[in-house]
Protein backbone atom coordinates (compact mmCIF):
# COMPACT_ATOMS: atom_id res chain seq x y z
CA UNK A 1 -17.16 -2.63 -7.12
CA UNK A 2 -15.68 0.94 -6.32
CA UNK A 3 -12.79 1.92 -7.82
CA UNK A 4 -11.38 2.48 -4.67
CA UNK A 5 -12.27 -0.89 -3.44
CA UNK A 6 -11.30 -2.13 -6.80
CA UNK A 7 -7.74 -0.80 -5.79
CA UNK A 8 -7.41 -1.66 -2.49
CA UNK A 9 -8.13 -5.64 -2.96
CA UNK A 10 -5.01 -5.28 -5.94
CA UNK A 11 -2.71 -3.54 -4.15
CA UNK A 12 -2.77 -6.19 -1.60
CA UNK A 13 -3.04 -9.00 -3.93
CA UNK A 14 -0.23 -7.54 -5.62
CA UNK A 15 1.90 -7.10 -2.05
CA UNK A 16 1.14 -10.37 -0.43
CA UNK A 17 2.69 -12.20 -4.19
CA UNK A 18 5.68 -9.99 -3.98
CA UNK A 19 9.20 -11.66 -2.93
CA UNK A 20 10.59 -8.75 -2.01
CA UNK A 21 7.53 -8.10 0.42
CA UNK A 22 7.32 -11.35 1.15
CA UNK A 23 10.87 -11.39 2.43
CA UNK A 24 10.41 -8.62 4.97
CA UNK A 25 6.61 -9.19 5.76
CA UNK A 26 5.80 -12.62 5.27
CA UNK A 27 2.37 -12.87 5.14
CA UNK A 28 1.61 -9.88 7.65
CA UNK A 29 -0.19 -7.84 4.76
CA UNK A 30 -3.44 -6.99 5.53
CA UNK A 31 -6.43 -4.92 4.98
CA UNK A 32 -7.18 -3.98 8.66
CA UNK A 33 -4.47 -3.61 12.01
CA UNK A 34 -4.84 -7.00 13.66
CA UNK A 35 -4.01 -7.61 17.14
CA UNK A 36 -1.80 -10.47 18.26
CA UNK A 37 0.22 -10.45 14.96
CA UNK A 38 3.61 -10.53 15.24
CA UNK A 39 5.54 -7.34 14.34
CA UNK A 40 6.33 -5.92 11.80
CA UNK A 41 2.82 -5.74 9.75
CA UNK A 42 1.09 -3.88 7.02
CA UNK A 43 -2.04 -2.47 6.99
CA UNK A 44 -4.43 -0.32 4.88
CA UNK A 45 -4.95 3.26 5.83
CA UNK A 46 -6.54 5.90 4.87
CA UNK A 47 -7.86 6.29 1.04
CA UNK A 48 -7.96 9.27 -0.92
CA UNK A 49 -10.07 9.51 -4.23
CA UNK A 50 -10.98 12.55 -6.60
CA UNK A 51 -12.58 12.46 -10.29
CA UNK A 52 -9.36 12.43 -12.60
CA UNK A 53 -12.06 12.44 -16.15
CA UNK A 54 -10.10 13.08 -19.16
CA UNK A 55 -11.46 13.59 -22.59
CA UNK A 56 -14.06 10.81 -22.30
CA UNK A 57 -11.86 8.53 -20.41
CA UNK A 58 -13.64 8.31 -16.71
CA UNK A 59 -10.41 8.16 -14.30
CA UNK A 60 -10.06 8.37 -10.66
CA UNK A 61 -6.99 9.68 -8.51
CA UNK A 62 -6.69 7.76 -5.19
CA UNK A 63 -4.06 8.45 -2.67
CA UNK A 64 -3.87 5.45 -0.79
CA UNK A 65 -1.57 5.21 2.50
CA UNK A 66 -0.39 2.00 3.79
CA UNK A 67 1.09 1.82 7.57
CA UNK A 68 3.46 -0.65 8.96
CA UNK A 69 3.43 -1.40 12.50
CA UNK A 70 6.25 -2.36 14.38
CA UNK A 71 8.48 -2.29 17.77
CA UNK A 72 11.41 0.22 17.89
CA UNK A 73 14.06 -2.33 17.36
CA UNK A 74 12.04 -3.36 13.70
CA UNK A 75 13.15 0.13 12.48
CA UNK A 76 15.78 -1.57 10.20
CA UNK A 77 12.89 -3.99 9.27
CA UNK A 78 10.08 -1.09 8.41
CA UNK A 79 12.96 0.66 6.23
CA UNK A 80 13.60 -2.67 3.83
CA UNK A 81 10.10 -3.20 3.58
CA UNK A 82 9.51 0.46 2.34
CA UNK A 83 11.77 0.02 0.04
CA UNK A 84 10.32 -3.51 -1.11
CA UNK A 85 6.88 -1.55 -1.32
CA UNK A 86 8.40 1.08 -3.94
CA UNK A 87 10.07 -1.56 -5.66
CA UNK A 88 7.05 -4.00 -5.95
CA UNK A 89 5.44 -1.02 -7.82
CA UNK A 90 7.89 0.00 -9.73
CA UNK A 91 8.60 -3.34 -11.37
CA UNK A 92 5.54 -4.65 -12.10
CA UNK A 93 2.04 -3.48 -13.32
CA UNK A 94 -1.01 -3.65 -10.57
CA UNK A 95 -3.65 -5.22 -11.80
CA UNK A 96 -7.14 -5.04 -10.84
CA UNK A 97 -10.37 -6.65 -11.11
CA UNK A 98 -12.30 -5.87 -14.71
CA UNK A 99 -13.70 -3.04 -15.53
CA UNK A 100 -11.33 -1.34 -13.25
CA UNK A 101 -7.64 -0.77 -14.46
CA UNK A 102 -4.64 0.55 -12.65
CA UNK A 103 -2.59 3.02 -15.28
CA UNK A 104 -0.26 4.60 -13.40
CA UNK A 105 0.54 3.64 -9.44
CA UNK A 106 3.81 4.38 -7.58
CA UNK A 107 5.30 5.61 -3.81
CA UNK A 108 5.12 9.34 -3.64
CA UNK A 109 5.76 9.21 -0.38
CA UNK A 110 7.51 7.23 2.63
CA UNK A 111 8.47 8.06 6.15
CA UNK A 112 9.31 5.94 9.84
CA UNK A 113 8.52 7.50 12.68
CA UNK A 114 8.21 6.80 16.35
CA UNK A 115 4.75 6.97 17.56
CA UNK A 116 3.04 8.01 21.32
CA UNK A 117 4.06 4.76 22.58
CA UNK A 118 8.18 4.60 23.01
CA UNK A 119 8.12 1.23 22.78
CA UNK A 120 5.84 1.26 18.53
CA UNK A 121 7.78 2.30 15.14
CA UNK A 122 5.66 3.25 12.70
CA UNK A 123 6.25 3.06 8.75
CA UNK A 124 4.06 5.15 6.52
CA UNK A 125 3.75 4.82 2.36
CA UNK A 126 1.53 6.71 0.55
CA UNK A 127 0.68 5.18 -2.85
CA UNK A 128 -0.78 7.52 -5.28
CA UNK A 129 -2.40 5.86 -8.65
CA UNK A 130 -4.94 6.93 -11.58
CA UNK A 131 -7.80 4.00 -12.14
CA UNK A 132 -9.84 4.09 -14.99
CA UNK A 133 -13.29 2.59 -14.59
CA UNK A 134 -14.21 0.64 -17.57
């Protein structure tokens, strides 16, 4: 398994068990945008990876971002569940399948913002992390 794939499947593992998550989401975390879900939902984006080697250590950087669809009036919504995001990762270590390992992850990055339909609120997080591989 990549270590980008390696990443992805614990970072949503890791979202789906959170309470704070939980709380805003429910289980509307997923790896793809679904149709017919009920709003507000999270969804993989784009991913982000570069060689992060250091002094025989083989590490990758991945910038991962994670997208929350929702209707304009789930603005208030999308905002708590930012903020449940940063806090899920700031309170307890990702963990990923062996021989991958998560050292460092965290939000660098959030933002809400309407998109080219009126009527859609997007949320946007953008998880950066290092991943050594075995």
């Amino acid at each position: 398994m990549s270590a980008e794939a390696a990443f992805q499947s614990g970072l949503l593992v890791h979202l789906r068990a959170d309470a704070g998550v939980a709380a805003v989401l429910g289980e509307r975390v997923f790896d793809q945008p679904r149709s017919g879900v009920r709003y507000p939902f999270l969804y993989l984006g784009r991913v982000v990876s570069e060689a992060a080697d250091a002094s025989e250590t083989a590490l990758v950087e991945l910038r991962q971002t994670l997208l929350i669809r929702g209707r304009r009036d789930d603005a208030e919504a999308i905002k708590q569940a930012l903020g449940a995001i940063r806090l899920a990762l700031e309170t307890a270590p990702l963990g990923l399948e062996p021989p991958h390992q998560a050292i460092h992850a965290r939000v660098v990055y959030a933002d809400l913002f309407s998109t080219t339909d009126s009527r859609v609120m997007q949320g946007l997080v953008r998880v950066r992390a290092l991943v050594q591989n075995g």
